[in-house]
C-alpha atoms as a PDB file:
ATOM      1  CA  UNK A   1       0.000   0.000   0.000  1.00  0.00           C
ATOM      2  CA  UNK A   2       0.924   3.277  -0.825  1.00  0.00           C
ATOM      3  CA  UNK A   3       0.248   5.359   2.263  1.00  0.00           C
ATOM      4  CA  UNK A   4       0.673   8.839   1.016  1.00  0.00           C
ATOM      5  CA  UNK A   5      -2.701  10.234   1.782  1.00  0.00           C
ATOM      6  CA  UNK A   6      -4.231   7.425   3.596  1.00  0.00           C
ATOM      7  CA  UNK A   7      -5.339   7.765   6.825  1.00  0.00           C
ATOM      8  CA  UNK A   8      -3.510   5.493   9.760  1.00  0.00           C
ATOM      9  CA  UNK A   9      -5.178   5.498  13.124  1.00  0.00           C
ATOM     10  CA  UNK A  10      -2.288   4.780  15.845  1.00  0.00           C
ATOM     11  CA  UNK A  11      -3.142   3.858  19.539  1.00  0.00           C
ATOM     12  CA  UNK A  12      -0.852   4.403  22.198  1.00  0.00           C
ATOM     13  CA  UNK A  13       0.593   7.361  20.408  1.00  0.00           C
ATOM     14  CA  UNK A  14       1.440   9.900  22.991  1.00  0.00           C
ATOM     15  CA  UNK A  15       4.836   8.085  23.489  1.00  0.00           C
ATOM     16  CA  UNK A  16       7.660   5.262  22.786  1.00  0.00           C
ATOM     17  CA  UNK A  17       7.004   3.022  19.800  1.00  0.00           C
ATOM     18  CA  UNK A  18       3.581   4.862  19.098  1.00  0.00           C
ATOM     19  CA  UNK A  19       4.855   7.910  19.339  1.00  0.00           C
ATOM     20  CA  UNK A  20       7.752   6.787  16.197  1.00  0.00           C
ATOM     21  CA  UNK A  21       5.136   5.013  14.223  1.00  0.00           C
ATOM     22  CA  UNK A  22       3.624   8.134  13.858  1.00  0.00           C
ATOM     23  CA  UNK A  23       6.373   9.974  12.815  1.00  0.00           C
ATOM     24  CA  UNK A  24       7.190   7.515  10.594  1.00  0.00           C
ATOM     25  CA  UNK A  25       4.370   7.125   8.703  1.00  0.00           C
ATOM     26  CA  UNK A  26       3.714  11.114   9.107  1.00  0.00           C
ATOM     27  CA  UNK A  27       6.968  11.745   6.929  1.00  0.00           C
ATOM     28  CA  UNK A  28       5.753   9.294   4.244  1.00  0.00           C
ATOM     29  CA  UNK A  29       2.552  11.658   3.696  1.00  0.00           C
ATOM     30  CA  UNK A  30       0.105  10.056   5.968  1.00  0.00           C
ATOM     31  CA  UNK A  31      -2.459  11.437   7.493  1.00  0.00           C
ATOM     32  CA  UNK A  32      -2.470  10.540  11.496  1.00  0.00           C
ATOM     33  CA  UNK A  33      -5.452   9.977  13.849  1.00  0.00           C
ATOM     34  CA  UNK A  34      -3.271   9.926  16.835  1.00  0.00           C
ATOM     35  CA  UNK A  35      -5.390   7.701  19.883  1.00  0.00           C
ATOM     36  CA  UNK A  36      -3.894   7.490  23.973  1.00  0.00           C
ATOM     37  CA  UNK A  37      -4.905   8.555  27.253  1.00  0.00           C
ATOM     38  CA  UNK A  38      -2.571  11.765  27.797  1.00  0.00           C
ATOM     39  CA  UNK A  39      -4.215  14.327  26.358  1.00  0.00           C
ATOM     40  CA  UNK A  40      -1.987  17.092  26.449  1.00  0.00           C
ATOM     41  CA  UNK A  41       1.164  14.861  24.620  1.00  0.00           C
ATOM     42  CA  UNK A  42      -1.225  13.123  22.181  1.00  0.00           C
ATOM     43  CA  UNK A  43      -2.594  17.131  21.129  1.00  0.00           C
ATOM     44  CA  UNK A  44       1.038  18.401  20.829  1.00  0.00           C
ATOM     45  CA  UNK A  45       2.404  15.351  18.555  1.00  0.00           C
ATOM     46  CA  UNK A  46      -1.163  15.760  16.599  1.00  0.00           C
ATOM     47  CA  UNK A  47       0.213  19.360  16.048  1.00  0.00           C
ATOM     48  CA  UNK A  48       3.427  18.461  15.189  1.00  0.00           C
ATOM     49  CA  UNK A  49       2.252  15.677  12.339  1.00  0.00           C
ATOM     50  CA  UNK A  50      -0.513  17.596  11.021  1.00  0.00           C
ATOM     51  CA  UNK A  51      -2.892  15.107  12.458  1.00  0.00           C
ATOM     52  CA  UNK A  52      -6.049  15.016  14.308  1.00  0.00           C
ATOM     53  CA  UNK A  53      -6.156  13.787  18.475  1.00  0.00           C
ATOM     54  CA  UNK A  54      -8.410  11.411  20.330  1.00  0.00           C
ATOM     55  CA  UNK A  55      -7.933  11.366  23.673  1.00  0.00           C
ATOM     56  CA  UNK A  56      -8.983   7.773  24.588  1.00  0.00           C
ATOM     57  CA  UNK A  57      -8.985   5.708  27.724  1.00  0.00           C
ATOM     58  CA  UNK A  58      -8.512   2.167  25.960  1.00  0.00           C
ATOM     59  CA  UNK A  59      -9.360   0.414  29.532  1.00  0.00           C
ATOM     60  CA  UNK A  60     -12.746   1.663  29.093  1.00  0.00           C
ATOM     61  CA  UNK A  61     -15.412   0.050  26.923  1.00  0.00           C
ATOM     62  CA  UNK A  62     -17.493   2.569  26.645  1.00  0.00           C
ATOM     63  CA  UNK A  63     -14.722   4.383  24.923  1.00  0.00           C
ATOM     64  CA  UNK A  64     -13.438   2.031  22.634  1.00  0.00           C
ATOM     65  CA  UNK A  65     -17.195   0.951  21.466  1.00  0.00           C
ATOM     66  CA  UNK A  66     -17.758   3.561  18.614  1.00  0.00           C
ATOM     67  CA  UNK A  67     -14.477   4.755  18.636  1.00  0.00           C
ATOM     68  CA  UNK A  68     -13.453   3.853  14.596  1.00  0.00           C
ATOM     69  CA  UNK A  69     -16.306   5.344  14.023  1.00  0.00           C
ATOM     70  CA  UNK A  70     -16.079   8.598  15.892  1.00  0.00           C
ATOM     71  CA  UNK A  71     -12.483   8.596  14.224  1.00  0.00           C
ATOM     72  CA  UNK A  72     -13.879   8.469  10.736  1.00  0.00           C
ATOM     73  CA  UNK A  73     -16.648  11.018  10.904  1.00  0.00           C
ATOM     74  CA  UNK A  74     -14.163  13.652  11.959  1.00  0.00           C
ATOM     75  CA  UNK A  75     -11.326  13.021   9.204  1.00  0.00           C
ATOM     76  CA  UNK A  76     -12.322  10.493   6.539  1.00  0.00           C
ATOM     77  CA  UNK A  77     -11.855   6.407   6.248  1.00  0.00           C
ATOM     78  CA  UNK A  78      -9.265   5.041   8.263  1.00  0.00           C
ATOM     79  CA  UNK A  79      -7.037   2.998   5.850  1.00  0.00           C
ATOM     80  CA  UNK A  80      -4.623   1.805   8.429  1.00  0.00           C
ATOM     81  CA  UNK A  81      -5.326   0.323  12.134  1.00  0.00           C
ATOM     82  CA  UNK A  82      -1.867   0.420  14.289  1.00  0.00           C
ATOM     83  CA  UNK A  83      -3.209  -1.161  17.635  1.00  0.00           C
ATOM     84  CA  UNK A  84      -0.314   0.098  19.509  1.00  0.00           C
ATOM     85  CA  UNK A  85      -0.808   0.707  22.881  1.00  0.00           C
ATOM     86  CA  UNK A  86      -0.196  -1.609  25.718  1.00  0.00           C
ATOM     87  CA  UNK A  87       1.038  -1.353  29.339  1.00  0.00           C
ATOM     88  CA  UNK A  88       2.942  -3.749  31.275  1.00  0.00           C
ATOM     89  CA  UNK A  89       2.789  -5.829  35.169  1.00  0.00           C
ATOM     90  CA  UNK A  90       5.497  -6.948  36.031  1.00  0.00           C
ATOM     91  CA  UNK A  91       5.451  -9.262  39.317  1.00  0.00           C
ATOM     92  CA  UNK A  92       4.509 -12.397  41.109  1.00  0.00           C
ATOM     93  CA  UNK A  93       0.615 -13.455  39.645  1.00  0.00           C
ATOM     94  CA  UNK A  94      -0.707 -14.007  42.775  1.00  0.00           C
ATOM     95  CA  UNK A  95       0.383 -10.619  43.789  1.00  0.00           C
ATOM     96  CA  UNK A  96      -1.577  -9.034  41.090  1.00  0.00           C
ATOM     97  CA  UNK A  97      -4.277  -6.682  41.671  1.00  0.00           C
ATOM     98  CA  UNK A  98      -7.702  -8.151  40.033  1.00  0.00           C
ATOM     99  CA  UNK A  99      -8.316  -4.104  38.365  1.00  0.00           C
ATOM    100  CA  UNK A 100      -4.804  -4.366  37.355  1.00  0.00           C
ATOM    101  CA  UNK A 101      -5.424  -8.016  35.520  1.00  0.00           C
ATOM    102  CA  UNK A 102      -9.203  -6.103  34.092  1.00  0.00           C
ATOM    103  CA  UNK A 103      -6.573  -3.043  33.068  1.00  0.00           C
ATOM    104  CA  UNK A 104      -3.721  -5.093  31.328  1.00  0.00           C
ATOM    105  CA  UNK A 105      -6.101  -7.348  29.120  1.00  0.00           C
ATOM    106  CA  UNK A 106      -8.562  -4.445  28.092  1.00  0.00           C
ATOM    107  CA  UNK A 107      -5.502  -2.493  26.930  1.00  0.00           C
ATOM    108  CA  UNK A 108      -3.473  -5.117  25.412  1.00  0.00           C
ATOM    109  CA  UNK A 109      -6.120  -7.249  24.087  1.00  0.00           C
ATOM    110  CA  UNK A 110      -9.874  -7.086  24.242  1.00  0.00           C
ATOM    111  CA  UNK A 111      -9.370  -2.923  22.997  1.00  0.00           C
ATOM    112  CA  UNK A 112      -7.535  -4.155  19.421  1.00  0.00           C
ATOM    113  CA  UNK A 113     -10.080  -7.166  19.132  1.00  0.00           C
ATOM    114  CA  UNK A 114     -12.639  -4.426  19.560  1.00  0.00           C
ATOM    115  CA  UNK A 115     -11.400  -2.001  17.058  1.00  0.00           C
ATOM    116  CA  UNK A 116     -10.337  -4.720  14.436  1.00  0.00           C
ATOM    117  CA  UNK A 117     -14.112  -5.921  15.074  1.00  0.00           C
ATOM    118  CA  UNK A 118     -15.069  -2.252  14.199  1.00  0.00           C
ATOM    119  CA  UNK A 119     -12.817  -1.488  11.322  1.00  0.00           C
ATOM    120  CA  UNK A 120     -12.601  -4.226   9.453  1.00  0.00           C
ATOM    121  CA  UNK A 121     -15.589  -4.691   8.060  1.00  0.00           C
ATOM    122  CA  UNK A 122     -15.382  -0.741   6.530  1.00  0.00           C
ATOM    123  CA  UNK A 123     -12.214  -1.605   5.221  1.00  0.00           C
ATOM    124  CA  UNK A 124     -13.791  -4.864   3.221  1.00  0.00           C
ATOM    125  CA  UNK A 125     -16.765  -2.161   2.107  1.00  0.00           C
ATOM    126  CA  UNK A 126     -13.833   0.263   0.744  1.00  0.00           C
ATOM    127  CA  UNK A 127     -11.823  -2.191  -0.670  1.00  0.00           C
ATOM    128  CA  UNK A 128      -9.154  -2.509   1.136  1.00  0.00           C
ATOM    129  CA  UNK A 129      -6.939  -1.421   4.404  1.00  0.00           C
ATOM    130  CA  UNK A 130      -4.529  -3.058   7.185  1.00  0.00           C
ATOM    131  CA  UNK A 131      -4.083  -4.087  10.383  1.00  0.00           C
ATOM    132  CA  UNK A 132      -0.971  -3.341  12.242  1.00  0.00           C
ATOM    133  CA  UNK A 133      -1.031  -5.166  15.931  1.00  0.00           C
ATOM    134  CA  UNK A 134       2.000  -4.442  17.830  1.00  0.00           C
ATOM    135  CA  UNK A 135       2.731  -8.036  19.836  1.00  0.00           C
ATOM    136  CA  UNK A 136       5.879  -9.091  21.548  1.00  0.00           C
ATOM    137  CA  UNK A 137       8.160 -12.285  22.010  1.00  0.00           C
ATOM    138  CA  UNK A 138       7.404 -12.516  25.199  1.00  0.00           C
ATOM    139  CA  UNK A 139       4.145 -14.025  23.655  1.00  0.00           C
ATOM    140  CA  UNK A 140       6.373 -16.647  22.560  1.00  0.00           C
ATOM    141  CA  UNK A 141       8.308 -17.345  25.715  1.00  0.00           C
ATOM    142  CA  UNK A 142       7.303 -16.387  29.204  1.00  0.00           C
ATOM    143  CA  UNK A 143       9.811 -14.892  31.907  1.00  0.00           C
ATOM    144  CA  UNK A 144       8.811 -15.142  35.775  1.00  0.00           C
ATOM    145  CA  UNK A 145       6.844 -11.930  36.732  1.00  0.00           C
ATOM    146  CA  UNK A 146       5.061 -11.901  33.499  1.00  0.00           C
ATOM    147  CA  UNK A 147       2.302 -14.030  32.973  1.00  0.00           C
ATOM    148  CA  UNK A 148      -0.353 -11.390  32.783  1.00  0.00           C
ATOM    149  CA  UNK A 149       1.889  -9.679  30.050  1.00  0.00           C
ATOM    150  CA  UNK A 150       2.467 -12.618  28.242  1.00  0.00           C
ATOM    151  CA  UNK A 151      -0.522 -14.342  27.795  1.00  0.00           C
ATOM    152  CA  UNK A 152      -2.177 -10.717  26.564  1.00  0.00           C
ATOM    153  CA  UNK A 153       0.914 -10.263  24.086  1.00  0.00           C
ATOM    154  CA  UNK A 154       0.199 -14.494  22.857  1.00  0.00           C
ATOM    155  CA  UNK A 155      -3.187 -13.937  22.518  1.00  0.00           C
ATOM    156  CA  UNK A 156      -2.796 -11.004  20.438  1.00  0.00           C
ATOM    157  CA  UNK A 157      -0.541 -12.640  18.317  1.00  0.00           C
ATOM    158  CA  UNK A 158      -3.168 -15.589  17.817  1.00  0.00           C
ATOM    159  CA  UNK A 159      -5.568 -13.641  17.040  1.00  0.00           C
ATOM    160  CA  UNK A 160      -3.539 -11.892  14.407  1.00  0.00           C
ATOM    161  CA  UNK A 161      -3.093 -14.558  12.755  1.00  0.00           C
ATOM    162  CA  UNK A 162      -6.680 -15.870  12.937  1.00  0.00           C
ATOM    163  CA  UNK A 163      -7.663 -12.865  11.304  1.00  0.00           C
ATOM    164  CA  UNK A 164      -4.892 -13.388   8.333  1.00  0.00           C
ATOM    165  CA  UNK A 165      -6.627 -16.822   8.014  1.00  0.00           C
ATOM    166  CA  UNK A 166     -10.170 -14.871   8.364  1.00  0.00           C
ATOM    167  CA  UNK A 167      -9.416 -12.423   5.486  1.00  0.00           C
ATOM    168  CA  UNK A 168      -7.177 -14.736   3.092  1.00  0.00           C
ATOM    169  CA  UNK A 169      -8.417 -13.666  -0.853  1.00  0.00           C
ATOM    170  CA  UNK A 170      -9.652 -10.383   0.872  1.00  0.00           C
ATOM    171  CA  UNK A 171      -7.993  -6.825   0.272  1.00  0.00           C
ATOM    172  CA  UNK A 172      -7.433  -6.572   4.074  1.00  0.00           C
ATOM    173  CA  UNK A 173      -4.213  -7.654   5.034  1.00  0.00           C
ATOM    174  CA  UNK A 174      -2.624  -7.851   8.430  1.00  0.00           C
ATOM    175  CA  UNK A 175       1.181  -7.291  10.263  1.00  0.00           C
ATOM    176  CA  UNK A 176       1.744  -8.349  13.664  1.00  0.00           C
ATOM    177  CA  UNK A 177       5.294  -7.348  15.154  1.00  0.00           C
ATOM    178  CA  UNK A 178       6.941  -9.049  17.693  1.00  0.00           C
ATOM    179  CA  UNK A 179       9.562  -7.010  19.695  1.00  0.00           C
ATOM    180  CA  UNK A 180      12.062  -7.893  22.510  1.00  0.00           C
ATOM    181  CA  UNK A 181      13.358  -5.139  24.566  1.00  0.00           C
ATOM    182  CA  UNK A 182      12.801  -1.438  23.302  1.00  0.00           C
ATOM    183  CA  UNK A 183      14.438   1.322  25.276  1.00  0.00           C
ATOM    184  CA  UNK A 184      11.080   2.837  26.482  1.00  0.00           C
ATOM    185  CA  UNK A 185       9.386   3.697  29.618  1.00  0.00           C
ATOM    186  CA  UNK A 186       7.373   0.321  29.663  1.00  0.00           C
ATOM    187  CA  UNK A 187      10.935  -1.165  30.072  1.00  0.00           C
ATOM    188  CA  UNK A 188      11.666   0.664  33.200  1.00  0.00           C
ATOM    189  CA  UNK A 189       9.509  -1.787  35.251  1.00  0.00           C
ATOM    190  CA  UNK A 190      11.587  -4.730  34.025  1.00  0.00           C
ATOM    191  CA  UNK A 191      13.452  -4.487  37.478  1.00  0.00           C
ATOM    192  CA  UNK A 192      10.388  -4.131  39.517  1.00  0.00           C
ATOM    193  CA  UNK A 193      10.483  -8.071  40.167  1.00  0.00           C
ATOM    194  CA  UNK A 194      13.605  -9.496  40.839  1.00  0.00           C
ATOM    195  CA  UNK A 195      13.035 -12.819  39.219  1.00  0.00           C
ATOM    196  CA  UNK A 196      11.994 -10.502  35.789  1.00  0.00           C
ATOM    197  CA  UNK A 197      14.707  -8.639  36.148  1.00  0.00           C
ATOM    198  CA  UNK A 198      17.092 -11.637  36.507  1.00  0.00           C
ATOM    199  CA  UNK A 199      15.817 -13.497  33.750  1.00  0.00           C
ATOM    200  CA  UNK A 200      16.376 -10.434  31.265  1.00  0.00           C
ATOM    201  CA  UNK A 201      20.020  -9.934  32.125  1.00  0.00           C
ATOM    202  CA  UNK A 202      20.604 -13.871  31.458  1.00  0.00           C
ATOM    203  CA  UNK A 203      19.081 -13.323  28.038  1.00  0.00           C
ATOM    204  CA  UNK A 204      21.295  -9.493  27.687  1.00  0.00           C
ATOM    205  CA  UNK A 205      24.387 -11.814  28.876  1.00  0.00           C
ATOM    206  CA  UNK A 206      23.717 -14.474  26.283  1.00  0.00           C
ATOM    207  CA  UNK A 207      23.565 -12.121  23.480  1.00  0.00           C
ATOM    208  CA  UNK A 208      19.825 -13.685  23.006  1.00  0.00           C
ATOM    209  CA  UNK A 209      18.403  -9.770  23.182  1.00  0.00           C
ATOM    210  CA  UNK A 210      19.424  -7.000  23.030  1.00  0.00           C
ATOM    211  CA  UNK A 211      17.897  -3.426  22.947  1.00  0.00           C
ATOM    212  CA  UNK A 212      16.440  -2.030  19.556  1.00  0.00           C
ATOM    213  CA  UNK A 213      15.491   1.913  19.016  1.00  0.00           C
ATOM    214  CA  UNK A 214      12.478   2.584  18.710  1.00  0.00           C
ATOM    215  CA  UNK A 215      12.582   4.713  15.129  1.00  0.00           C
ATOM    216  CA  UNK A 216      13.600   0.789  13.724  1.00  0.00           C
ATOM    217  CA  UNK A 217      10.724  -0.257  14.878  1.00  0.00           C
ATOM    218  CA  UNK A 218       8.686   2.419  13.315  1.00  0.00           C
ATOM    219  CA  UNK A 219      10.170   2.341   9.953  1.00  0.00           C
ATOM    220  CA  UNK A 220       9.746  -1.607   9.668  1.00  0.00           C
ATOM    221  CA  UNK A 221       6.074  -1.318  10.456  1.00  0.00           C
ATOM    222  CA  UNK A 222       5.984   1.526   7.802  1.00  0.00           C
ATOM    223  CA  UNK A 223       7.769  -0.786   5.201  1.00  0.00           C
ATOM    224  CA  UNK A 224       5.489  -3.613   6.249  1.00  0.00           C
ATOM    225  CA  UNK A 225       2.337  -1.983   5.300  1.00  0.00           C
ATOM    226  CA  UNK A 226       3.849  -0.882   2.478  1.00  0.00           C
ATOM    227  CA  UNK A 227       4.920  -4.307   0.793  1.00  0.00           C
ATOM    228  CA  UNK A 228       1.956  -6.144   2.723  1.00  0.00           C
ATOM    229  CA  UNK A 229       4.826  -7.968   5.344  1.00  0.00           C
ATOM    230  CA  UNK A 230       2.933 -10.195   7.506  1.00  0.00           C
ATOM    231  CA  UNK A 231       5.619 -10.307  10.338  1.00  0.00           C
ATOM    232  CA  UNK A 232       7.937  -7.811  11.717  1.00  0.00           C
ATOM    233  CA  UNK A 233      10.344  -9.441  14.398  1.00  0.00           C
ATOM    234  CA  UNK A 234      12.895  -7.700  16.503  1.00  0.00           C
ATOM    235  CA  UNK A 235      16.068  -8.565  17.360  1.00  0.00           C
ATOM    236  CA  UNK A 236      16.670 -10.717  14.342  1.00  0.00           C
ATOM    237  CA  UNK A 237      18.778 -13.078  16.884  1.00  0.00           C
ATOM    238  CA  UNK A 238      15.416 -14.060  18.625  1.00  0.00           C
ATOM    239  CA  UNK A 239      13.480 -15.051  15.431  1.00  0.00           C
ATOM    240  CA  UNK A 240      13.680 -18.393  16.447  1.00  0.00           C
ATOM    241  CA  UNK A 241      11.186 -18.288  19.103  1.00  0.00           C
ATOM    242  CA  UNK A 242       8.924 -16.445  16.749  1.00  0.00           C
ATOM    243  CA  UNK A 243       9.246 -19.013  14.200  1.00  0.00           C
ATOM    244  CA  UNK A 244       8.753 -22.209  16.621  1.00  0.00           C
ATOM    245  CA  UNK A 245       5.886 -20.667  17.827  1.00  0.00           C
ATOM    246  CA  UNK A 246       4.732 -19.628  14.394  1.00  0.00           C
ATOM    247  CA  UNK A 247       4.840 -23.568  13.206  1.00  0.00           C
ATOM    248  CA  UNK A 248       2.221 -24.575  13.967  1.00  0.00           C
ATOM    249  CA  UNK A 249       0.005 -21.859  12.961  1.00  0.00           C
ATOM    250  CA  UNK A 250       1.990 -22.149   9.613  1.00  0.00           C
ATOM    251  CA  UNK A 251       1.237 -26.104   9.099  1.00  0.00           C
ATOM    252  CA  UNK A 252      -2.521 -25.893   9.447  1.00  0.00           C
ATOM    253  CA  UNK A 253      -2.001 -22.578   7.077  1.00  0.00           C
ATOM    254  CA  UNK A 254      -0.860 -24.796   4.496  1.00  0.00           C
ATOM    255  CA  UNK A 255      -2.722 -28.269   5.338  1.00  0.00           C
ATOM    256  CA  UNK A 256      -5.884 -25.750   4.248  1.00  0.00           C
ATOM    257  CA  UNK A 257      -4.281 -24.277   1.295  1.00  0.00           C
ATOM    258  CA  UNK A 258      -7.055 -24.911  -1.390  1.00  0.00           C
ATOM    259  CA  UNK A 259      -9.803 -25.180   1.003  1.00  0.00           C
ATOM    260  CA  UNK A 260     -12.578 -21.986   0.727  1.00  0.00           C
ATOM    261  CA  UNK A 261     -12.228 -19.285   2.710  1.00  0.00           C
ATOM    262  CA  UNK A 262     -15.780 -17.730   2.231  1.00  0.00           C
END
């Protein structure tokens, strides 16, 4: 897809890997619908990209329900869905708070189900669009401290790729991208729980991860939707968790090639 002129929606944008995505797609000629809960950031980068602000609490269901379409009477057809945002919780699981367990799986999952579930279906009526959900490894391998995280980020994943099998023959395509460790502020809590913080210096010591800048990030996601990539990983070094995991999902893919779709 050629995204000069189209219109990408991108959650979480106030900040860190949002905040890039925009940028990056910004200085390809896209126009931005910029989505998060800080108002005052999301309003200033929204200035800064030419692009329009929706101040959004994504734990809330009563804000995500509607919100593509709120989005698309004030600005035109979104082309592109980023589903961006997500939050971390680091810690023991049965030291987790139940509203922090409500908060972590609304963000990080149930909010892009919703908003695929909502613009989807104008994308098919348009003829065409794609969905960017931004996933991580540790949906592919869980550390101590982060089962809440993990299972949201596996799920995502999952679902991503349920969808690809969903809209195969379709003009809507989709991207999910897997990330390690990205210098951000969601990976300042890494060292709030010791066995967390223990298990990512064994995998920093082994040369298994290491830290990848944001702006990378962005411009592979931009470079995705523009040649239609179905995966972005990052570090390359890791891959091989992504693609283990990614097996299976990739047999039945291909024990169904030739069976209908629709």
């Amino acid at each position: 897809m050629d995204v000069n002129g189209r219109r990408v929606l991108v959650t979480g944008a106030s900040r860190g890997i949002g905040e890039a995505i925009a940028r990056s797609f910004a200085g390809a000629g896209a126009r931005l619908a910029l989505v998060a809960r800080s108002e005052g950031p999301l309003k200033e980068l929204a200035a800064e990209v030419g692009g329009t602000s929706f101040p959004t609490d994504l734990t809330d269901p009563a804000a995500v329900d509607g919100l593509i379409e709120r989005v698309e009477a004030d600005g035109g057809p979104v082309d592109v869905l980023v589903n961006n945002a997500g939050i971390d919780l680091a810690g023991a699981f049965t030291d987790n708070e139940p509203a922090e367990l409500e908060q972590i799986y609304r963000v990080n999952l149930l909010s892009p189900v919703q908003l695929c579930r909502q613009a989807i279906p104008r994308m098919l009526s348009r003829g065409g669009g794609h969905i960017v959900n931004v996933s991580s490894l540790a949906g592919t391998a869980v550390f101590p401290g982060l089962v809440a995280y993990s299972s949201t980020k596996s799920g995502l994943t999952h679902f991503t790729s349920g969808l690809r099998a969903d809209l195969k023959g379709k003009p809507v395509k989709t991207t999910v991208v897997e990330l390690g460790p990205i210098p951000t502020a969601m990976l300042d809590h890494v060292d709030d729980y010791l066995p967390t913080s223990r298990s990512f210096r064994r995998f920093y010591r082994l040369r298994l991860i290491v830290d990848i800048p944001k702006e990378k990030v962005a411009d592979a996601v931009l470079d995705a939707v523009r040649k239609e990539k179905k995966h972005v990983r990052f570090p390359k070094r890791a891959m091989a968790f992504a693609l283990l995991a990614e097996a299976p999902r990739r047999t039945v893919e291909l024990l169904l090639t030739g069976v209908p779709h629709q």
